[in-house]
PDB file of N, CA and C in Angstrom:
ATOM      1  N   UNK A   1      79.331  97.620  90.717  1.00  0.00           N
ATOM      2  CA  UNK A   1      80.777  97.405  90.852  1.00  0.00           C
ATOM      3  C   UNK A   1      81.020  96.077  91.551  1.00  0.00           C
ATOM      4  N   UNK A   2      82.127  95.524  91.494  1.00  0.00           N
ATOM      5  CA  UNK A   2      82.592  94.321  91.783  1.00  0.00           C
ATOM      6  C   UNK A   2      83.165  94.470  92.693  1.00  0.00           C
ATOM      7  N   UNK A   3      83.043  93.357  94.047  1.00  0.00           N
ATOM      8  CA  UNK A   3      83.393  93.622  95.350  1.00  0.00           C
ATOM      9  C   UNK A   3      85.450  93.102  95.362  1.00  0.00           C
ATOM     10  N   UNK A   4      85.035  92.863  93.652  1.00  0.00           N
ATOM     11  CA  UNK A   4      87.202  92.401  93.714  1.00  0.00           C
ATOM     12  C   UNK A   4      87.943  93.651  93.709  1.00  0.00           C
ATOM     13  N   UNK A   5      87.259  94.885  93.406  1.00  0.00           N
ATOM     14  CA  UNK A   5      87.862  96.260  93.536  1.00  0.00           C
ATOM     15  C   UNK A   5      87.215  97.181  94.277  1.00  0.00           C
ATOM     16  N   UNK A   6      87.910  97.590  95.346  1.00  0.00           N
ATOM     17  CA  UNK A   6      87.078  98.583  95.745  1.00  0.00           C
ATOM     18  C   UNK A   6      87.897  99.765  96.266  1.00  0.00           C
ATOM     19  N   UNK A   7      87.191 101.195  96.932  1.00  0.00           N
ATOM     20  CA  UNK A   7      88.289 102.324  96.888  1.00  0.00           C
ATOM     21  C   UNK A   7      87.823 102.512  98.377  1.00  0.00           C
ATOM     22  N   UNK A   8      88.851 102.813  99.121  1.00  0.00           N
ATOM     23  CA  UNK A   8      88.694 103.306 100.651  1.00  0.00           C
ATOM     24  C   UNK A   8      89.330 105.033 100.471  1.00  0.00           C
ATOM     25  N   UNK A   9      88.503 105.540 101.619  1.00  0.00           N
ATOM     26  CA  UNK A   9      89.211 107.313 101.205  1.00  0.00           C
ATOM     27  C   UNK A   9      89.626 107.741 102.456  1.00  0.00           C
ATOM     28  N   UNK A  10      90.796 108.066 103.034  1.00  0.00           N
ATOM     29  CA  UNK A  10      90.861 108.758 103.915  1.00  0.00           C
ATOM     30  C   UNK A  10      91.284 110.417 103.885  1.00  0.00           C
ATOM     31  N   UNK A  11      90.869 111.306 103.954  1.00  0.00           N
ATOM     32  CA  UNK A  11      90.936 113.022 103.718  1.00  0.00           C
ATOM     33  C   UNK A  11      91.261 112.492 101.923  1.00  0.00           C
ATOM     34  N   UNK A  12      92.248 113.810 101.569  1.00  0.00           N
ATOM     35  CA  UNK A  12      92.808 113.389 100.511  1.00  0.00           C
ATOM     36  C   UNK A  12      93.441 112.568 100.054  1.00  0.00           C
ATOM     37  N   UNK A  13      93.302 111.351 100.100  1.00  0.00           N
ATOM     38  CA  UNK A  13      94.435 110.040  99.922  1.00  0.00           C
ATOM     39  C   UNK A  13      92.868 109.223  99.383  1.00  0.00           C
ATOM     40  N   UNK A  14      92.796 108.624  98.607  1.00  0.00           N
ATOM     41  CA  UNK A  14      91.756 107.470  97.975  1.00  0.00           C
ATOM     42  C   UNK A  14      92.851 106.178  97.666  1.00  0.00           C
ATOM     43  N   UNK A  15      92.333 104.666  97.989  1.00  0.00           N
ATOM     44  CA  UNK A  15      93.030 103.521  97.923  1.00  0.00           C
ATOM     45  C   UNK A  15      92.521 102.532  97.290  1.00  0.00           C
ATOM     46  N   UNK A  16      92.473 102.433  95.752  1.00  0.00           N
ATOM     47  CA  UNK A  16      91.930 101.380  95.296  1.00  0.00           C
ATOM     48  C   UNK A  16      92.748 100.112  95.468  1.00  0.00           C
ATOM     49  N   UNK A  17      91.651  99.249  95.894  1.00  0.00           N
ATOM     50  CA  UNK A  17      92.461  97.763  96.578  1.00  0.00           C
ATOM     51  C   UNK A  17      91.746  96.630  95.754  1.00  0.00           C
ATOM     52  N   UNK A  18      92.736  96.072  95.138  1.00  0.00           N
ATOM     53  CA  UNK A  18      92.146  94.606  94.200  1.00  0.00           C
ATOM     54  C   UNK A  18      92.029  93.580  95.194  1.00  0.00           C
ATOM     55  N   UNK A  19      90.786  93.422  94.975  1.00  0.00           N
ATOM     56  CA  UNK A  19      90.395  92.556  95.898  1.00  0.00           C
ATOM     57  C   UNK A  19      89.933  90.959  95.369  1.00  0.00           C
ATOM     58  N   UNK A  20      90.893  89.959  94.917  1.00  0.00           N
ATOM     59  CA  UNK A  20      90.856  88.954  94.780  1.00  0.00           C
ATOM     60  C   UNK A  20      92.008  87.912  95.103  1.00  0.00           C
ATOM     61  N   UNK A  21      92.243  87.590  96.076  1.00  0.00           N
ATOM     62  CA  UNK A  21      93.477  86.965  96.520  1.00  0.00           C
ATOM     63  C   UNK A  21      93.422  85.763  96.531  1.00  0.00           C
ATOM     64  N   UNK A  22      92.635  85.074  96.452  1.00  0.00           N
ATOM     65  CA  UNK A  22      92.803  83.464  95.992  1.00  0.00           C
ATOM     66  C   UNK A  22      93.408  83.144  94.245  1.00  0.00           C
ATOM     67  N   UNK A  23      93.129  84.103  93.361  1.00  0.00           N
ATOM     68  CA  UNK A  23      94.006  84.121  92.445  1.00  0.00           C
ATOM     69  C   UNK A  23      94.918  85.404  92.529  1.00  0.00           C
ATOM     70  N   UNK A  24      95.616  85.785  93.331  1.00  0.00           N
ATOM     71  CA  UNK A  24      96.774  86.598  93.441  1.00  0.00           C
ATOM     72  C   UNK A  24      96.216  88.106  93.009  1.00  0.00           C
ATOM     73  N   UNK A  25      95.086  88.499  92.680  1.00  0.00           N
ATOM     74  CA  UNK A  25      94.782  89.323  92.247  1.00  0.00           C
ATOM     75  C   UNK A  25      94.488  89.322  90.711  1.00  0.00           C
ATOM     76  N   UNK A  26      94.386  88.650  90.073  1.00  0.00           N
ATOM     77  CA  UNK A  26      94.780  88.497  88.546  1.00  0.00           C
ATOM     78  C   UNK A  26      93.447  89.166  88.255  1.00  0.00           C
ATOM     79  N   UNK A  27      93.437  89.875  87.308  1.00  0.00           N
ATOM     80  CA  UNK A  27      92.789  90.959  86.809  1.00  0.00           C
ATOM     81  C   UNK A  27      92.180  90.398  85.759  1.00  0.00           C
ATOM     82  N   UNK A  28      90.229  90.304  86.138  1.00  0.00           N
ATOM     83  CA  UNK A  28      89.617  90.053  84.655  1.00  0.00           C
ATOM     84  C   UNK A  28      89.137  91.010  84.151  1.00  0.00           C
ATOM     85  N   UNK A  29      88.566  90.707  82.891  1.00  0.00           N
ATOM     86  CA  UNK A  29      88.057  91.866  82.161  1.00  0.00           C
ATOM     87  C   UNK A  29      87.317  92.745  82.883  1.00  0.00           C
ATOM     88  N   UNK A  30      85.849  92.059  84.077  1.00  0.00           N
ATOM     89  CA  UNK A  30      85.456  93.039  84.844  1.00  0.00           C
ATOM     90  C   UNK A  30      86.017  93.637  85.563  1.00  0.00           C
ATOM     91  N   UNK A  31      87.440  93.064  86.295  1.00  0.00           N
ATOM     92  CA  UNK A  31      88.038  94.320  87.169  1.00  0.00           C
ATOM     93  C   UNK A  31      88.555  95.357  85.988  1.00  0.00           C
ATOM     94  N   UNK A  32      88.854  94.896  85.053  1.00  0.00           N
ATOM     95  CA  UNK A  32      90.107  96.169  83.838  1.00  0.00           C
ATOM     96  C   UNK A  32      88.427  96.935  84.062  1.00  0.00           C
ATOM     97  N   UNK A  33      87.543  96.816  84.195  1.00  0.00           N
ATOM     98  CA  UNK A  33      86.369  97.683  83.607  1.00  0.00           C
ATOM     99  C   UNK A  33      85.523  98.436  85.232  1.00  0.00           C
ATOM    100  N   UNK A  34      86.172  97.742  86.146  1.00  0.00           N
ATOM    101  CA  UNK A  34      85.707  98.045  87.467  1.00  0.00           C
ATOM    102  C   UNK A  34      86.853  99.687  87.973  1.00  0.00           C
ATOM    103  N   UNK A  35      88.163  98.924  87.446  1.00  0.00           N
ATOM    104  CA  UNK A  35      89.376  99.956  87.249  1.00  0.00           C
ATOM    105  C   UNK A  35      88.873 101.133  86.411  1.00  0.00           C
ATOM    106  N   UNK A  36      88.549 100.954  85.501  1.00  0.00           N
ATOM    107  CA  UNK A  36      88.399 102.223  85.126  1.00  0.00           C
ATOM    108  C   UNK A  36      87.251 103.230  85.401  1.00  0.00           C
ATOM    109  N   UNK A  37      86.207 102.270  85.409  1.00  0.00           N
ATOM    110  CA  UNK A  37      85.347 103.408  86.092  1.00  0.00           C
ATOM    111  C   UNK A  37      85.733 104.102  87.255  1.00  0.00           C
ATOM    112  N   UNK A  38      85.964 102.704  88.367  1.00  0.00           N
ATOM    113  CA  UNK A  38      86.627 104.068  89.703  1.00  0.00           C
ATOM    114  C   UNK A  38      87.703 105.392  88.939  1.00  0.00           C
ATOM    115  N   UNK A  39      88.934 105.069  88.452  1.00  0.00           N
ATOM    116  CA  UNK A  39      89.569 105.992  88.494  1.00  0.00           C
ATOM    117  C   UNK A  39      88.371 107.433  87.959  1.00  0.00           C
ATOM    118  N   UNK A  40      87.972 107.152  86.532  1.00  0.00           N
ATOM    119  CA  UNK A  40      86.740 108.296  86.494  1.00  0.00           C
ATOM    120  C   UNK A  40      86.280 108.798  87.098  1.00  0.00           C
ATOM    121  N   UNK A  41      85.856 108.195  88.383  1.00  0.00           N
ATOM    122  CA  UNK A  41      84.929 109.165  89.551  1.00  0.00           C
ATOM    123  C   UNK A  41      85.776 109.311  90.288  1.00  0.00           C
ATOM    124  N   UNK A  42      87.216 108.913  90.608  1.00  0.00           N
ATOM    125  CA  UNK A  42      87.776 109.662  91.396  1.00  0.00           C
ATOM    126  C   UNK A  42      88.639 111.095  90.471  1.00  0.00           C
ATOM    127  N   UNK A  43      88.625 111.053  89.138  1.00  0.00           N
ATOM    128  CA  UNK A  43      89.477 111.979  88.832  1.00  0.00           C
ATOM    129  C   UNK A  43      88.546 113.169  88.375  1.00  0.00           C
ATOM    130  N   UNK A  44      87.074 113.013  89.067  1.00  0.00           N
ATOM    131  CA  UNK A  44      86.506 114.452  88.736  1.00  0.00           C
ATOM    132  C   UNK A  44      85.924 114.526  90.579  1.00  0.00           C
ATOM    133  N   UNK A  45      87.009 114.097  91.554  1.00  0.00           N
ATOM    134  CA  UNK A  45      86.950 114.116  92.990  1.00  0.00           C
ATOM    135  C   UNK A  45      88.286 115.226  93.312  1.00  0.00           C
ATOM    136  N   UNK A  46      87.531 116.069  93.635  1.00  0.00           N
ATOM    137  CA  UNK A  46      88.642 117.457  93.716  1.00  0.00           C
ATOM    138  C   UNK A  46      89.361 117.701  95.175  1.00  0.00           C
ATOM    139  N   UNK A  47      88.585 116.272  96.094  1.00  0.00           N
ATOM    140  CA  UNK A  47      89.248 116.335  97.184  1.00  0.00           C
ATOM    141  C   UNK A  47      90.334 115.551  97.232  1.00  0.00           C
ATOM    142  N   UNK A  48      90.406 114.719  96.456  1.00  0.00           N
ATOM    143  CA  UNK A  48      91.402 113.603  96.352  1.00  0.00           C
ATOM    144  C   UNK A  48      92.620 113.972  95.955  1.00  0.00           C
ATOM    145  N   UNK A  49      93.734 113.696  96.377  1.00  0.00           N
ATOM    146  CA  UNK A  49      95.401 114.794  96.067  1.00  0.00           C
ATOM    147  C   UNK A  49      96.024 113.047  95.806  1.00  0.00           C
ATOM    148  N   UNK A  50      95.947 112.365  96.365  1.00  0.00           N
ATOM    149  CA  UNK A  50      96.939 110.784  96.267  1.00  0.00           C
ATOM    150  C   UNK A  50      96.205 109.671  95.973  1.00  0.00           C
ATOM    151  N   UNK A  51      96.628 108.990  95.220  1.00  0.00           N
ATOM    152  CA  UNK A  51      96.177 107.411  94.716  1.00  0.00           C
ATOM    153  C   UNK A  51      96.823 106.644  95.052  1.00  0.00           C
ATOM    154  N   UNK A  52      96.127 105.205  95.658  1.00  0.00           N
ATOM    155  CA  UNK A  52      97.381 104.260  96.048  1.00  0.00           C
ATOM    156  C   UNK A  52      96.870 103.281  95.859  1.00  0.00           C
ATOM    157  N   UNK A  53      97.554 102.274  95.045  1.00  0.00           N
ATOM    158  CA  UNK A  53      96.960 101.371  94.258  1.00  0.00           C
ATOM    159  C   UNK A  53      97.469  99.838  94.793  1.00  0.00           C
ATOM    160  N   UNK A  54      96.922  98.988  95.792  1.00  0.00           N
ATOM    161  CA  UNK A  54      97.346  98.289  96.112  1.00  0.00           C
ATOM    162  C   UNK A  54      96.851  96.611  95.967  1.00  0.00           C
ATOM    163  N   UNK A  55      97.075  95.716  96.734  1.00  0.00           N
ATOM    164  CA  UNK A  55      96.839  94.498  96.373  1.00  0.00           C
ATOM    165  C   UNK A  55      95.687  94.373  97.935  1.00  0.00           C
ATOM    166  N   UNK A  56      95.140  93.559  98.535  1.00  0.00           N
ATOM    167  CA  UNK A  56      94.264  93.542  99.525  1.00  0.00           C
ATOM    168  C   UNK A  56      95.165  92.627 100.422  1.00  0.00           C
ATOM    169  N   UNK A  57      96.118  92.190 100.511  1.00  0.00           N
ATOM    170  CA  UNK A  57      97.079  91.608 101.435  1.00  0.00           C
ATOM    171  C   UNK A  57      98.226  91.839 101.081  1.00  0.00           C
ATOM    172  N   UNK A  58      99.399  91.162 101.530  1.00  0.00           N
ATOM    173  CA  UNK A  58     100.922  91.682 101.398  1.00  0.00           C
ATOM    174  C   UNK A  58     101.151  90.051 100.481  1.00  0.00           C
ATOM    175  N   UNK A  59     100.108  89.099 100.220  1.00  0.00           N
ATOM    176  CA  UNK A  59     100.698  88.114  99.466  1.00  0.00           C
ATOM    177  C   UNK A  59     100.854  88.704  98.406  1.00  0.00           C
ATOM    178  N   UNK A  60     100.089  89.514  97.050  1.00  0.00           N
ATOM    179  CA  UNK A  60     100.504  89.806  95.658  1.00  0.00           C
ATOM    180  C   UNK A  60      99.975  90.891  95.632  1.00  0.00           C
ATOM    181  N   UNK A  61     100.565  91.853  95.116  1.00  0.00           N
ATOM    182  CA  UNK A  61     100.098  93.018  94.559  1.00  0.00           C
ATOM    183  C   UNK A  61      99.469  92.473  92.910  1.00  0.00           C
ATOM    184  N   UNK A  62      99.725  91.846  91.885  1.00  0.00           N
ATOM    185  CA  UNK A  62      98.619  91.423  91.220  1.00  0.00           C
ATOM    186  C   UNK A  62      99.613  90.432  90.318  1.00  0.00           C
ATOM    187  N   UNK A  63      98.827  89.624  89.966  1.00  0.00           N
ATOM    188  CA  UNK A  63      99.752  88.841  89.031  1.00  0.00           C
ATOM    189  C   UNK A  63      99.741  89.003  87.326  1.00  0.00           C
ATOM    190  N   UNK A  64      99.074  89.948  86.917  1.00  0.00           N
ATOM    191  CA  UNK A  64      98.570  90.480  85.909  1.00  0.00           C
ATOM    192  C   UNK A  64      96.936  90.388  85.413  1.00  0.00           C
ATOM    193  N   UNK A  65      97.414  89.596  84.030  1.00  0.00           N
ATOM    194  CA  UNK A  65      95.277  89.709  83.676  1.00  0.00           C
ATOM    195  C   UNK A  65      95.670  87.920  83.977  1.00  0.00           C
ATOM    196  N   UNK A  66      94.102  88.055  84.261  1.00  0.00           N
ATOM    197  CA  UNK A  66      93.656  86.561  84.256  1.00  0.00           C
ATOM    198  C   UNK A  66      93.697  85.961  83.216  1.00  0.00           C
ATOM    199  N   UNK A  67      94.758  85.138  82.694  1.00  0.00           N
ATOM    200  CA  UNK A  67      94.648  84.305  81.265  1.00  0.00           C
ATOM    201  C   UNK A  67      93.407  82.808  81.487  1.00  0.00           C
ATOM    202  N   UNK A  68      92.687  82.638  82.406  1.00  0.00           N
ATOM    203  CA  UNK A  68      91.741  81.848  82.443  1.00  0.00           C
ATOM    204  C   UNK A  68      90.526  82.348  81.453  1.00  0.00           C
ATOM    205  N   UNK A  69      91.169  83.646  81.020  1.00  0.00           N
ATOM    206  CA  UNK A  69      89.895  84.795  80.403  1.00  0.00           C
ATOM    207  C   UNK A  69      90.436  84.678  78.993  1.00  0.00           C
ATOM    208  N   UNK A  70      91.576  83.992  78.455  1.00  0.00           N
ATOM    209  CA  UNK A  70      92.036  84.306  77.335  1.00  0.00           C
ATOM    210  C   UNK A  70      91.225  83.687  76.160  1.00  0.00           C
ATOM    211  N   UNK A  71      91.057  82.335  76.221  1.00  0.00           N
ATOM    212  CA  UNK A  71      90.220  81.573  74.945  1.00  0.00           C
ATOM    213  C   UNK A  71      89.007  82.109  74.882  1.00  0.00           C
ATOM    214  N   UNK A  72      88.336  82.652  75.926  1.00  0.00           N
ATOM    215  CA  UNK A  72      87.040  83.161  75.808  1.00  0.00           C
ATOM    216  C   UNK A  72      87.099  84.336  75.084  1.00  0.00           C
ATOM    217  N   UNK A  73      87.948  85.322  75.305  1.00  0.00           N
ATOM    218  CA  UNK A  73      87.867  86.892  74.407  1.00  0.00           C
ATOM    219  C   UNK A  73      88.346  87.254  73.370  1.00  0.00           C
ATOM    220  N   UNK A  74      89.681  85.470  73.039  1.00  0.00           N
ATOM    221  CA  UNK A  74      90.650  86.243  72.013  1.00  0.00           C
ATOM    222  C   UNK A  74      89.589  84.942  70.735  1.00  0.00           C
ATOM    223  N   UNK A  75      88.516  83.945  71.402  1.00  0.00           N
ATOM    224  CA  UNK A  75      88.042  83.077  69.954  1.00  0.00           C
ATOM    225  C   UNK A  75      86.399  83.391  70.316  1.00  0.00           C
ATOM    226  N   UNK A  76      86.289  84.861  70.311  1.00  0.00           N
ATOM    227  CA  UNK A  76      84.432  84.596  71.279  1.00  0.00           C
ATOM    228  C   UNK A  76      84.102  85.046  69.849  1.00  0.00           C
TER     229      UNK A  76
END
């Protein structure tokens, strides 16, 4: 897993936090793929009752996908 996403747990509450803030959070293909695996292992986590999906500072919660990723996936 990629240290740009990661999940903190406190009791029932789990907090996945995008962790890339020099680009605002912008989401590459490995986080869309880092994202989904966590949610998987947290949604067969029977202790877990809340998800909270945040940004790793109060500058951006995310700025979407990384279009620095675009010429590479949409002419590969």
């Amino acid at each position: 897993m990629t240290n740009e996403i990661y999940v903190e747990k406190n009791g029932y509450i789990a907090t996945l936090v995008l962790n890339r803030p020099e680009k605002r959070n912008s989401l590459s293909r490995a986080m869309f793929q880092a994202i989904v695996d966590q949610l998987e292992l947290l949604s067969v986590d029977s202790s877990i009752k809340l998800l909270i999906v945040r940004g790793v500072n109060e500058v951006a919660f995310s700025s979407g996908a990384d279009i620095t990723e675009f010429l590479d996936v949409r002419y590969a």
